[in-house]
PDB file of N, CA and C in Angstrom:
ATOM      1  N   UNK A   1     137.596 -10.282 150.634  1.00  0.00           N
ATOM      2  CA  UNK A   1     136.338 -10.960 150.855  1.00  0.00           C
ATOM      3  C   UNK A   1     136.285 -12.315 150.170  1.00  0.00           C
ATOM      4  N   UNK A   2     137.219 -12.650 149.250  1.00  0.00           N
ATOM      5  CA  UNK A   2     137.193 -13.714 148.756  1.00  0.00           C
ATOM      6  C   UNK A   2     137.414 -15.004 149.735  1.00  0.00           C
ATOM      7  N   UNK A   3     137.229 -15.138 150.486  1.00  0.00           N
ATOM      8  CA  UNK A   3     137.607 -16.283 151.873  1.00  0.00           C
ATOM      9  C   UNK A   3     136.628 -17.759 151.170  1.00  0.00           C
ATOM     10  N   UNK A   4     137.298 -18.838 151.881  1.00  0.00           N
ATOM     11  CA  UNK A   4     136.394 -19.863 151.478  1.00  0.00           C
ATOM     12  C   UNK A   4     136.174 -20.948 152.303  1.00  0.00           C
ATOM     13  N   UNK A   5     135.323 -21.105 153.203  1.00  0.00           N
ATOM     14  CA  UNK A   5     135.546 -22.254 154.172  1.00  0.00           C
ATOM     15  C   UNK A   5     135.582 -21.908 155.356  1.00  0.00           C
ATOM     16  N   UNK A   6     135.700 -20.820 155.738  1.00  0.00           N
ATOM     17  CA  UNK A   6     136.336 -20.024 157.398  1.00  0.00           C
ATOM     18  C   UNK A   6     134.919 -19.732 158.170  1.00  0.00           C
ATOM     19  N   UNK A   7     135.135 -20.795 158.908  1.00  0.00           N
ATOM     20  CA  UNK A   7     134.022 -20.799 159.981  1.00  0.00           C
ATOM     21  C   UNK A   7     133.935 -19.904 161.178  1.00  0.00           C
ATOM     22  N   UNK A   8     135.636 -19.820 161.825  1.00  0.00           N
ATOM     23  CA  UNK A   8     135.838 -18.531 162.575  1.00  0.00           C
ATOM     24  C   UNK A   8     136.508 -17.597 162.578  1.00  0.00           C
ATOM     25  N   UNK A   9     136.154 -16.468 162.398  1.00  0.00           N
ATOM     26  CA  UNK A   9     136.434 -14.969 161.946  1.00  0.00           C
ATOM     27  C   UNK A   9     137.952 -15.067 162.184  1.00  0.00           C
ATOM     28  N   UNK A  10     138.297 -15.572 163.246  1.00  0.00           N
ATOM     29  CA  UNK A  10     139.520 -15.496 163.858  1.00  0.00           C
ATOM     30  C   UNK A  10     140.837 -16.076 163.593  1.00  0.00           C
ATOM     31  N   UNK A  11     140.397 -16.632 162.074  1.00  0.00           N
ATOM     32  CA  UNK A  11     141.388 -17.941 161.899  1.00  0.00           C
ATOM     33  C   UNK A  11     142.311 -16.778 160.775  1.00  0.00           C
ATOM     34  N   UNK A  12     143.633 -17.431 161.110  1.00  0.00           N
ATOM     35  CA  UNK A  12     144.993 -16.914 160.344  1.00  0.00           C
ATOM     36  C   UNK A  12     145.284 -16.921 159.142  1.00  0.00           C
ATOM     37  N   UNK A  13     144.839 -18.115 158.225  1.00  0.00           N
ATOM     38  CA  UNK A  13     144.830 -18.460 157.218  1.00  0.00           C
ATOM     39  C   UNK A  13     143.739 -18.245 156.347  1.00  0.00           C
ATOM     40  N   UNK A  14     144.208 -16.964 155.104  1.00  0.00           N
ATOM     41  CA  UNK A  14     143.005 -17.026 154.233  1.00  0.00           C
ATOM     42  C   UNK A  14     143.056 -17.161 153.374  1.00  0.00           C
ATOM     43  N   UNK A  15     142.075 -18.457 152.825  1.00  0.00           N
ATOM     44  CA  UNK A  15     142.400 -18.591 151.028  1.00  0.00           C
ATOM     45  C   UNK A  15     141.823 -17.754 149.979  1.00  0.00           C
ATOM     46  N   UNK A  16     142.246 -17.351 149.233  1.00  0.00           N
ATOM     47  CA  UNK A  16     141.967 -15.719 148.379  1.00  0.00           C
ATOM     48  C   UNK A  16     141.532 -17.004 147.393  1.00  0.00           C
ATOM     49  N   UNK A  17     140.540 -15.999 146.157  1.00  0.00           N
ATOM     50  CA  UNK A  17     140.636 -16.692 145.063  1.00  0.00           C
ATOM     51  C   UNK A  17     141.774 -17.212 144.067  1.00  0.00           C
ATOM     52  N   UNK A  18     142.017 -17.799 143.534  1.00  0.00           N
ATOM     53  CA  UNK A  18     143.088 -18.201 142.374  1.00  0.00           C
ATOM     54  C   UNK A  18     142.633 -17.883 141.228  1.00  0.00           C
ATOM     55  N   UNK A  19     143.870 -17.796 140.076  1.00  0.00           N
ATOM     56  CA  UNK A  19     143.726 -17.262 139.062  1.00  0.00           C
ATOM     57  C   UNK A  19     143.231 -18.428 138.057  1.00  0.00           C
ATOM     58  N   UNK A  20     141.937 -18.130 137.181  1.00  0.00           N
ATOM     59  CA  UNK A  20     141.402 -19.014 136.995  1.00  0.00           C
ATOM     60  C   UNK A  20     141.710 -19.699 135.835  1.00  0.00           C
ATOM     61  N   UNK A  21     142.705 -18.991 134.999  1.00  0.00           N
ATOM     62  CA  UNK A  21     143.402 -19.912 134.151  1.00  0.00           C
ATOM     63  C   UNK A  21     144.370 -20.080 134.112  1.00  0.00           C
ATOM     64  N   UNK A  22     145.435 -20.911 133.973  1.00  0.00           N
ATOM     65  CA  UNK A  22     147.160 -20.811 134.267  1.00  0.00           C
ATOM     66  C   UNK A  22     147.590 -19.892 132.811  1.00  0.00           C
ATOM     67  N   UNK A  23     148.344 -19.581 133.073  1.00  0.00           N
ATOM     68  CA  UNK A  23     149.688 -19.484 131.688  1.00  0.00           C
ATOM     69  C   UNK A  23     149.987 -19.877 130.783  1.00  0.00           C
ATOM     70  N   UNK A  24     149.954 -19.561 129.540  1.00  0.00           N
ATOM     71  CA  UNK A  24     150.078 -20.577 128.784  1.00  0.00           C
ATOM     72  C   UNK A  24     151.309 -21.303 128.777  1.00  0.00           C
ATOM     73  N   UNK A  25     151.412 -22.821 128.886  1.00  0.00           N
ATOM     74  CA  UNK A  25     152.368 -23.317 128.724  1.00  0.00           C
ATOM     75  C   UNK A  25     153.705 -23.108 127.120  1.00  0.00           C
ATOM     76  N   UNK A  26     154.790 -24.023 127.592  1.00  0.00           N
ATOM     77  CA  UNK A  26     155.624 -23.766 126.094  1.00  0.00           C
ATOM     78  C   UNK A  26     154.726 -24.518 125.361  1.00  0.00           C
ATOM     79  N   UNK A  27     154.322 -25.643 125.909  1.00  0.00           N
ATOM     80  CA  UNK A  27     153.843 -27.015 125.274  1.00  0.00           C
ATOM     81  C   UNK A  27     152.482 -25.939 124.235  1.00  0.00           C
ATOM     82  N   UNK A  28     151.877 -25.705 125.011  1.00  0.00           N
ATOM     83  CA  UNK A  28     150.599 -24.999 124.519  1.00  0.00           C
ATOM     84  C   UNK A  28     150.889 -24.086 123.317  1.00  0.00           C
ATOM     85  N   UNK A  29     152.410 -23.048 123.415  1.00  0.00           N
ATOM     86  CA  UNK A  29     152.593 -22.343 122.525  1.00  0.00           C
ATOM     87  C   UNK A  29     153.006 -22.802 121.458  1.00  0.00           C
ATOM     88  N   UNK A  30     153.976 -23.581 121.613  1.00  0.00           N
ATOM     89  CA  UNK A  30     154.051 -24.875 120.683  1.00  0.00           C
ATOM     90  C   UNK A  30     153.067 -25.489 119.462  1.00  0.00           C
ATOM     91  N   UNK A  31     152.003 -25.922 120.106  1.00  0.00           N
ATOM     92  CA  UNK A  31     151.026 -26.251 119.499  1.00  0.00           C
ATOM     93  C   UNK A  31     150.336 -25.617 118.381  1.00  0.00           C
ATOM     94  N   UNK A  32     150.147 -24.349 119.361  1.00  0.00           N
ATOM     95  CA  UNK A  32     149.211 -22.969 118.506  1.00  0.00           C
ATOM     96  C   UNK A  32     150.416 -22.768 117.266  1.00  0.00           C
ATOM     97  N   UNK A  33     151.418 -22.637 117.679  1.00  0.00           N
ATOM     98  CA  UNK A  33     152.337 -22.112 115.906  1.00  0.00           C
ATOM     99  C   UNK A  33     151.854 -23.070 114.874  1.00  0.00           C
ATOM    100  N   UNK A  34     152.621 -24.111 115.280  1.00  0.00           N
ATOM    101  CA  UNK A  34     152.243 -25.053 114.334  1.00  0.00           C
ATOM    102  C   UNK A  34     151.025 -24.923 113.886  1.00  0.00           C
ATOM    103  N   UNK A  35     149.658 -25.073 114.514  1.00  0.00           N
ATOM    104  CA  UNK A  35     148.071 -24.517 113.942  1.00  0.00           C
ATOM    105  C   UNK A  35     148.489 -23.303 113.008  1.00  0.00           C
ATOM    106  N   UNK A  36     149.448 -22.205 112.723  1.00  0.00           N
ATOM    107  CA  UNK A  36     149.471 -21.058 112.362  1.00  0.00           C
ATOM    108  C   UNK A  36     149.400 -21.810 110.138  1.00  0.00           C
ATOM    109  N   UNK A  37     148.431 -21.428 109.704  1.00  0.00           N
ATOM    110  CA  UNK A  37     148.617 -20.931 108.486  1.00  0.00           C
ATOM    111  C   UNK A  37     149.916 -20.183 107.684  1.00  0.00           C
ATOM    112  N   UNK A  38     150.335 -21.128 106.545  1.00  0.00           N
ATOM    113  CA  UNK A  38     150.910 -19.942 105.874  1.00  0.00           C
ATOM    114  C   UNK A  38     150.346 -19.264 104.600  1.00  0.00           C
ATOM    115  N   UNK A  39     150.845 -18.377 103.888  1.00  0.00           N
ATOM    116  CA  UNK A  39     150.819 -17.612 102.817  1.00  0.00           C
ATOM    117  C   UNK A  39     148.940 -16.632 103.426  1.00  0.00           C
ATOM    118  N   UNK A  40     149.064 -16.226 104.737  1.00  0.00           N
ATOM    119  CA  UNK A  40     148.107 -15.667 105.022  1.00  0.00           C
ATOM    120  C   UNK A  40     148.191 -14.226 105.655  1.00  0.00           C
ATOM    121  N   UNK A  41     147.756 -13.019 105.743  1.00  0.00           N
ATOM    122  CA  UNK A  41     148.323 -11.740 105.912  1.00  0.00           C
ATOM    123  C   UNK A  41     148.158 -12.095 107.625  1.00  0.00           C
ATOM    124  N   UNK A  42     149.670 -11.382 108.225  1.00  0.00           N
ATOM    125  CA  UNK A  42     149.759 -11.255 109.252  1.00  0.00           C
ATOM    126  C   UNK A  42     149.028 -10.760 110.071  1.00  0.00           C
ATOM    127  N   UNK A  43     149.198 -11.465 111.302  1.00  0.00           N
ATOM    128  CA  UNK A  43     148.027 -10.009 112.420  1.00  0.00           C
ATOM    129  C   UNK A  43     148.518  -8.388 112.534  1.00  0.00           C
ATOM    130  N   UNK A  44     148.460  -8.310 113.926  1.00  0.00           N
ATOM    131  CA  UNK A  44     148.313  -7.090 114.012  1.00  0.00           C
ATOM    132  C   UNK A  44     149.952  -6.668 114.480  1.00  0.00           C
ATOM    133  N   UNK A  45     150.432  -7.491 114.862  1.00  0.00           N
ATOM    134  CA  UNK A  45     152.124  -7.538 115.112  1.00  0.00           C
ATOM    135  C   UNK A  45     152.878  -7.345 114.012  1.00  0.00           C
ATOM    136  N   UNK A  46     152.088  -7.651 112.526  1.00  0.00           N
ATOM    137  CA  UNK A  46     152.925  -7.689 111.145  1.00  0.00           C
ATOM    138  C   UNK A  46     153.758  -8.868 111.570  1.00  0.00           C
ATOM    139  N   UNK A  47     153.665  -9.423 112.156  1.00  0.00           N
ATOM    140  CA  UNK A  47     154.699 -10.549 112.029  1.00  0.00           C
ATOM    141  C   UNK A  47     154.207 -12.048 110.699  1.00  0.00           C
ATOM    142  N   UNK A  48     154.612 -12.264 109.762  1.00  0.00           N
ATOM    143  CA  UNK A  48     153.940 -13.338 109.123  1.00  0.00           C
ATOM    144  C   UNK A  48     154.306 -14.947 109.965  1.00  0.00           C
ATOM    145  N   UNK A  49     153.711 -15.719 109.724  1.00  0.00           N
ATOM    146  CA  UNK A  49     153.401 -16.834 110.716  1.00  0.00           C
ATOM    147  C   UNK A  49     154.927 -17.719 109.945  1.00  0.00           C
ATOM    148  N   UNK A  50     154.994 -17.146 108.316  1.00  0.00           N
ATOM    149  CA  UNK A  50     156.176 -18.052 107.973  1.00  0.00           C
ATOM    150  C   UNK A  50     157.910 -17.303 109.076  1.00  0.00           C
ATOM    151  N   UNK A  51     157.633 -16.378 109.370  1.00  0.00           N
ATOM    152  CA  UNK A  51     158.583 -15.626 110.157  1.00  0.00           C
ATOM    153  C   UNK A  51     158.855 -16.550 111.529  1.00  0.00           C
ATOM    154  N   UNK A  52     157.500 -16.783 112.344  1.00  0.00           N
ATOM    155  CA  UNK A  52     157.481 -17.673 113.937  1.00  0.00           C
ATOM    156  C   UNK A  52     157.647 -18.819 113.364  1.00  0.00           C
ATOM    157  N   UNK A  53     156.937 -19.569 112.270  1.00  0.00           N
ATOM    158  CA  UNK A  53     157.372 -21.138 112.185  1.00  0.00           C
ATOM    159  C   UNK A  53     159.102 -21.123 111.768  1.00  0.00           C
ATOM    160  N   UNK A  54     159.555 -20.543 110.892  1.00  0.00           N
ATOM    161  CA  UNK A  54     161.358 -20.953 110.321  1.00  0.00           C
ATOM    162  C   UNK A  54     162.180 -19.923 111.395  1.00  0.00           C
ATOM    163  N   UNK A  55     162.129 -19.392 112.024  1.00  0.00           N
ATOM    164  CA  UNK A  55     162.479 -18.671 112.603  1.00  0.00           C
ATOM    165  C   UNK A  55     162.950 -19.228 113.912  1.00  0.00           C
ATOM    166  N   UNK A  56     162.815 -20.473 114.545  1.00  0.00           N
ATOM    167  CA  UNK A  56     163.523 -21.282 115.047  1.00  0.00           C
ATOM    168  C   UNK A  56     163.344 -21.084 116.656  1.00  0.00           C
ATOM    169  N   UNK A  57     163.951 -22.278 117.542  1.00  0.00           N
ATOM    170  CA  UNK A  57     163.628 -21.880 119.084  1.00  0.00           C
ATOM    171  C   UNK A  57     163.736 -21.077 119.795  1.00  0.00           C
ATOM    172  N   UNK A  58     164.893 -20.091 119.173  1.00  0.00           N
ATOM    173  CA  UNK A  58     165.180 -18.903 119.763  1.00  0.00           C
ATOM    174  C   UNK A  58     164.030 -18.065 120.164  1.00  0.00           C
ATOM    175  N   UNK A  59     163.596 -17.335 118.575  1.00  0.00           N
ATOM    176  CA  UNK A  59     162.441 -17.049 118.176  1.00  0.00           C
ATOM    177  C   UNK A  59     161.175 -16.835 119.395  1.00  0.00           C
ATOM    178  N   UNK A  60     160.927 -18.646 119.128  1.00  0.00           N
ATOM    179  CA  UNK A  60     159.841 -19.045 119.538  1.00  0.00           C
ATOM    180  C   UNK A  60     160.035 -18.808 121.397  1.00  0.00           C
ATOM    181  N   UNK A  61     161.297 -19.025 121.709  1.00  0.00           N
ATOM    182  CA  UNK A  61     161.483 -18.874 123.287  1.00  0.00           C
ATOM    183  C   UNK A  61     161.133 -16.856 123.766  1.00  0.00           C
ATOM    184  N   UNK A  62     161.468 -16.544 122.750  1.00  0.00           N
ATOM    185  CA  UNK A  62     161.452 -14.898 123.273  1.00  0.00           C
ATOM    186  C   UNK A  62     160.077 -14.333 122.800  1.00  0.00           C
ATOM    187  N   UNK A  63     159.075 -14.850 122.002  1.00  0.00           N
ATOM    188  CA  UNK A  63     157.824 -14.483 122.044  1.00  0.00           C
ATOM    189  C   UNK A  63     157.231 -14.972 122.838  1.00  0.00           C
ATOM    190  N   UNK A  64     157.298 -16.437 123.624  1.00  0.00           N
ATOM    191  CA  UNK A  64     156.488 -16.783 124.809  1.00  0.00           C
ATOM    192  C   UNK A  64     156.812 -16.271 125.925  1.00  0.00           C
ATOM    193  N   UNK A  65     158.080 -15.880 126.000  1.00  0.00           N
ATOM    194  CA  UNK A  65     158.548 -14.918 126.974  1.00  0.00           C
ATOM    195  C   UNK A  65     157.573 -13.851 127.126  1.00  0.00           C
ATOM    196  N   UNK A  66     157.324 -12.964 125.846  1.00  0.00           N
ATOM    197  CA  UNK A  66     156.592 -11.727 126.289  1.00  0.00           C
ATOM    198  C   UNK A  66     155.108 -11.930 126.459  1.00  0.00           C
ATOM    199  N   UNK A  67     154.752 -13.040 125.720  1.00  0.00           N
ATOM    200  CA  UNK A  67     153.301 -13.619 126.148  1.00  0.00           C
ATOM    201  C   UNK A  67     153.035 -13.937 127.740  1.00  0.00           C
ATOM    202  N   UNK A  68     154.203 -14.562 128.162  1.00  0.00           N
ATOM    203  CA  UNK A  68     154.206 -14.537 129.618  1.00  0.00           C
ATOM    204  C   UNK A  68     154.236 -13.672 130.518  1.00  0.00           C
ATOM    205  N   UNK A  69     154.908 -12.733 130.448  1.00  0.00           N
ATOM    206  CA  UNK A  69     155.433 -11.418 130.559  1.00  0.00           C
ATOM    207  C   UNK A  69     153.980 -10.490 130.829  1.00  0.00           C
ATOM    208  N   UNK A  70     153.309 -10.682 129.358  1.00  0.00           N
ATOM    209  CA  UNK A  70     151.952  -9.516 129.680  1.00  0.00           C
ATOM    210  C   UNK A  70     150.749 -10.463 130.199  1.00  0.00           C
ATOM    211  N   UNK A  71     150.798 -11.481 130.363  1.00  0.00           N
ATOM    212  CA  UNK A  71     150.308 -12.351 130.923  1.00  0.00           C
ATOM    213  C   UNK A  71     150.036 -12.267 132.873  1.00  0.00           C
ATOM    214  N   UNK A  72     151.476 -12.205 133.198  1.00  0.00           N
ATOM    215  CA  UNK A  72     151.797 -11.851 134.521  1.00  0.00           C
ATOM    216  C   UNK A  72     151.342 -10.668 135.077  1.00  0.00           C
ATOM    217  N   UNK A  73     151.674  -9.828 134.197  1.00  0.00           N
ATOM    218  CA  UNK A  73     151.242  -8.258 134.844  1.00  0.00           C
ATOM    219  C   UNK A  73     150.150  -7.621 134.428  1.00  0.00           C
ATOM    220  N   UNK A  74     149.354  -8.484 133.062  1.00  0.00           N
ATOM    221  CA  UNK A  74     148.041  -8.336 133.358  1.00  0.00           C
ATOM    222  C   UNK A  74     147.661  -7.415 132.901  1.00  0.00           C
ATOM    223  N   UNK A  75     148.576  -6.457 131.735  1.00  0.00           N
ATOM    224  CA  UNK A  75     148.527  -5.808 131.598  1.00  0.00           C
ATOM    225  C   UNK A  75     148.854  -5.388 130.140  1.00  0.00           C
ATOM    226  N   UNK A  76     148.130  -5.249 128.968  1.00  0.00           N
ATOM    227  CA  UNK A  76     148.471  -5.081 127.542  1.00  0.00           C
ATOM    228  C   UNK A  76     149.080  -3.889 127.375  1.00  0.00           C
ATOM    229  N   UNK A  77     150.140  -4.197 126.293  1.00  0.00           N
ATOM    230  CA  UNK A  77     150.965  -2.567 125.879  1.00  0.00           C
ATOM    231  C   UNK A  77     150.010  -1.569 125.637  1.00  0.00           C
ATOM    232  N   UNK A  78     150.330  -0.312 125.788  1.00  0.00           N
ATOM    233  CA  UNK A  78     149.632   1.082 125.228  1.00  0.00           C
ATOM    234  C   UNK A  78     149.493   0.601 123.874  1.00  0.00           C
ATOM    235  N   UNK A  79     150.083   0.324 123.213  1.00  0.00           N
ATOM    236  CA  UNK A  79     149.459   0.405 121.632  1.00  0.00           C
ATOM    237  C   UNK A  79     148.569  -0.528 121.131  1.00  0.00           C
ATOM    238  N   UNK A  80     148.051  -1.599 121.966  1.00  0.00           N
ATOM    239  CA  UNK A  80     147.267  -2.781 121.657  1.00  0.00           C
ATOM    240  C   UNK A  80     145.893  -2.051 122.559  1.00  0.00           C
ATOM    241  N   UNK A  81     146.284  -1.141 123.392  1.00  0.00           N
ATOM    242  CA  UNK A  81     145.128  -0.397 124.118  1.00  0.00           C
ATOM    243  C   UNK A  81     144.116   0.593 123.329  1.00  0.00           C
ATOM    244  N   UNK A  82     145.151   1.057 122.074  1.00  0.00           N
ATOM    245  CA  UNK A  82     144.316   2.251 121.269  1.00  0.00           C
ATOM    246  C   UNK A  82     143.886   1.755 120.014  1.00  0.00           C
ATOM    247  N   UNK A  83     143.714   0.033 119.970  1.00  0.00           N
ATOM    248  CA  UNK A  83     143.485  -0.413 118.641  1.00  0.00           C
ATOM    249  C   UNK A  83     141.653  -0.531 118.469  1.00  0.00           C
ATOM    250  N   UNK A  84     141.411  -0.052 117.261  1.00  0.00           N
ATOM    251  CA  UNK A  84     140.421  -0.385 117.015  1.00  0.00           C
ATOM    252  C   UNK A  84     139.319  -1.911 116.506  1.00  0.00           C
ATOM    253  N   UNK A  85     138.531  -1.808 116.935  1.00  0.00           N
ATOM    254  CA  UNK A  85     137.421  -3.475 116.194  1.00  0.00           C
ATOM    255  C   UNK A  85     136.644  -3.198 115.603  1.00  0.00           C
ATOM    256  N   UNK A  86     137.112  -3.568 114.717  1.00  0.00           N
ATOM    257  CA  UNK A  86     136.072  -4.215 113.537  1.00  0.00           C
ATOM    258  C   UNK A  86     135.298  -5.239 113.360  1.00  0.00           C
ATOM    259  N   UNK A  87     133.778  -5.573 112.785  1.00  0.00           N
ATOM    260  CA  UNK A  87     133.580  -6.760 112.123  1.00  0.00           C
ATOM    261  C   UNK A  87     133.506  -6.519 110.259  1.00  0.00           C
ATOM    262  N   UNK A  88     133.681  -7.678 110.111  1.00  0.00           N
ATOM    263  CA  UNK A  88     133.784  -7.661 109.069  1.00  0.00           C
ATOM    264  C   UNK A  88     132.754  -8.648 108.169  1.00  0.00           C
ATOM    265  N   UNK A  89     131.860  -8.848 107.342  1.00  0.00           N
ATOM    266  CA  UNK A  89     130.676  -9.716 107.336  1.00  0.00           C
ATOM    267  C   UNK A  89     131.456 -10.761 106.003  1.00  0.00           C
ATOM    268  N   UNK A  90     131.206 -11.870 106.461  1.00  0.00           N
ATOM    269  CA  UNK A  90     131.882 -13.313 105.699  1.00  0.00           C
ATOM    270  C   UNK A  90     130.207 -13.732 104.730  1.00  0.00           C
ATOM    271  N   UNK A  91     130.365 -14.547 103.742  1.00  0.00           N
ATOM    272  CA  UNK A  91     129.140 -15.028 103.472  1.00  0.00           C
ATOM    273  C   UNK A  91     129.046 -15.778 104.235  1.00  0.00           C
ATOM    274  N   UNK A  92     126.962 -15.436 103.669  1.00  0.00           N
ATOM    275  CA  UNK A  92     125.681 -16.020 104.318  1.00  0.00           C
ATOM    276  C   UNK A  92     125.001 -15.335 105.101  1.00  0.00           C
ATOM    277  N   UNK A  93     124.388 -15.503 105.845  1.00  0.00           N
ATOM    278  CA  UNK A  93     123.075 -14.612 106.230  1.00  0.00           C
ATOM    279  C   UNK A  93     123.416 -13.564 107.581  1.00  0.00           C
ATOM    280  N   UNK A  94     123.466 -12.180 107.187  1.00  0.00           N
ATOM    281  CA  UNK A  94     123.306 -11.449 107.871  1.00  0.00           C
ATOM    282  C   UNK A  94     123.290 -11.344 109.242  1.00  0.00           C
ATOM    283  N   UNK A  95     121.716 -12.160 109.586  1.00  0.00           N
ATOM    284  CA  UNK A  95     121.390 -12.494 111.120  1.00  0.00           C
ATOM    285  C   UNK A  95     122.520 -13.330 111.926  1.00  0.00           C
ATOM    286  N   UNK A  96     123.561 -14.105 111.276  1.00  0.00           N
ATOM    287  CA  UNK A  96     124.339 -15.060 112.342  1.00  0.00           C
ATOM    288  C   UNK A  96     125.473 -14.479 112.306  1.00  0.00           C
ATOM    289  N   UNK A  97     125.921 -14.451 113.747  1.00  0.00           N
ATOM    290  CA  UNK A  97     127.100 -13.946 114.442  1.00  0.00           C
ATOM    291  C   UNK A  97     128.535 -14.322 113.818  1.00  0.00           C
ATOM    292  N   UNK A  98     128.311 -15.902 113.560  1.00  0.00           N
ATOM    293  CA  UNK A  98     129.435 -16.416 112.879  1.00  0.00           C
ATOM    294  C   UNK A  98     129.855 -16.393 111.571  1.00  0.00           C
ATOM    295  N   UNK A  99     128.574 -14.992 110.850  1.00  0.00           N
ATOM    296  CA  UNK A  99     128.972 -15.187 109.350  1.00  0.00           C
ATOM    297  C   UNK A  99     129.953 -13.692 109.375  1.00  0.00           C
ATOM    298  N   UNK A 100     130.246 -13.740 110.430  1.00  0.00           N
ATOM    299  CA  UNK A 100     131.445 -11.940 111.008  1.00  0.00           C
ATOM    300  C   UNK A 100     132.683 -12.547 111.310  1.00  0.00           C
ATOM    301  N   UNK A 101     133.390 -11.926 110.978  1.00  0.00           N
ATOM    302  CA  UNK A 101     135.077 -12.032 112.072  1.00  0.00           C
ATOM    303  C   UNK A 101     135.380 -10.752 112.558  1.00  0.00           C
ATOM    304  N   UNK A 102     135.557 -10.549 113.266  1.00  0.00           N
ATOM    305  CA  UNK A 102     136.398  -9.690 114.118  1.00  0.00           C
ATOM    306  C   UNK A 102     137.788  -9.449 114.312  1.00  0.00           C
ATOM    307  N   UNK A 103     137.935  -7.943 113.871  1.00  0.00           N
ATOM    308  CA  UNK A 103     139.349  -8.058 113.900  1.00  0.00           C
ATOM    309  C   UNK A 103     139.694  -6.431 114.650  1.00  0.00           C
ATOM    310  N   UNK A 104     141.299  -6.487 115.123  1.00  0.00           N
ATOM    311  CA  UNK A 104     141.271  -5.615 115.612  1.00  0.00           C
ATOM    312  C   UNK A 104     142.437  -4.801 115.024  1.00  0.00           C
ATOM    313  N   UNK A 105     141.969  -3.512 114.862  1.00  0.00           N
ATOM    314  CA  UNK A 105     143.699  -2.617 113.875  1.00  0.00           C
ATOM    315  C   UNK A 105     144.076  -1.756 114.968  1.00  0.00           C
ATOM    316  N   UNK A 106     145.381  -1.375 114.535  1.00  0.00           N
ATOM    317  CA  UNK A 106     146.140  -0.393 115.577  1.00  0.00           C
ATOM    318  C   UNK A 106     146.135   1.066 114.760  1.00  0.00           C
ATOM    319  N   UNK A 107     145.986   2.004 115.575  1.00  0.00           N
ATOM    320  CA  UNK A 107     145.952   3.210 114.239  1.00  0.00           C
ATOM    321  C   UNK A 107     146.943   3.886 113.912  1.00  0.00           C
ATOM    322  N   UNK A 108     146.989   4.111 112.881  1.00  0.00           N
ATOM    323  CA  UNK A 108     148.539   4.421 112.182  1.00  0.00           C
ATOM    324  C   UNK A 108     148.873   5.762 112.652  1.00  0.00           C
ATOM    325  N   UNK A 109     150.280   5.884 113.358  1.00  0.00           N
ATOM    326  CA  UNK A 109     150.924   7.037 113.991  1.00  0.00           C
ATOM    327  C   UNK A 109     151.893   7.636 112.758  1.00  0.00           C
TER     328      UNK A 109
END
């Protein structure tokens, strides 16, 4: 039903919706490391950020790989599926959303 433009029922060509954000580029992944903090506790991968920054192109080529990878199929591993969220309250006032972070744990097997 996603059609766009088709005046007669009869026509061959149908444009479906597109996916509304691309992929992240290398360029893009690129970027984000470098943004990465050090001497800060890892996410939820345990990976520490000093590990992806010295850890070299290789590295960096086979994690955008799998970013791409679950990206494509759209589909997160089972174990990122059974993780739990948290907030967690930062100072200042209660009432604002942004005085929280959110985080998410995986539960220990």
């Amino acid at each position: 039903m996603n059609v766009q433009g088709v005046n007669d029922v009869r026509q061959t060509k149908i444009h479906t919706a597109e996916q509304l954000v691309p992929e992240p580029s290398a360029f893009e992944f690129e970027l984000s490391i470098e943004k990465l903090k050090r001497q800060k506790s890892p996410g939820i991968g345990q990976i520490p950020a000093e590990l992806i920054k010295s850890g070299g192109r290789n590295i960096r080529c086979e994690i955008h790989k799998l970013i791409i990878s679950i990206w494509n199929k759209e589909e997160l591993p089972d174990e990122r599926k059974k993780s739990n969220i948290v907030t967690i309250k930062k100072k200042g006032d209660i009432k604002h959303c942004s005085n929280y972070r959110v985080i998410s744990l995986l539960p220990i097997t």
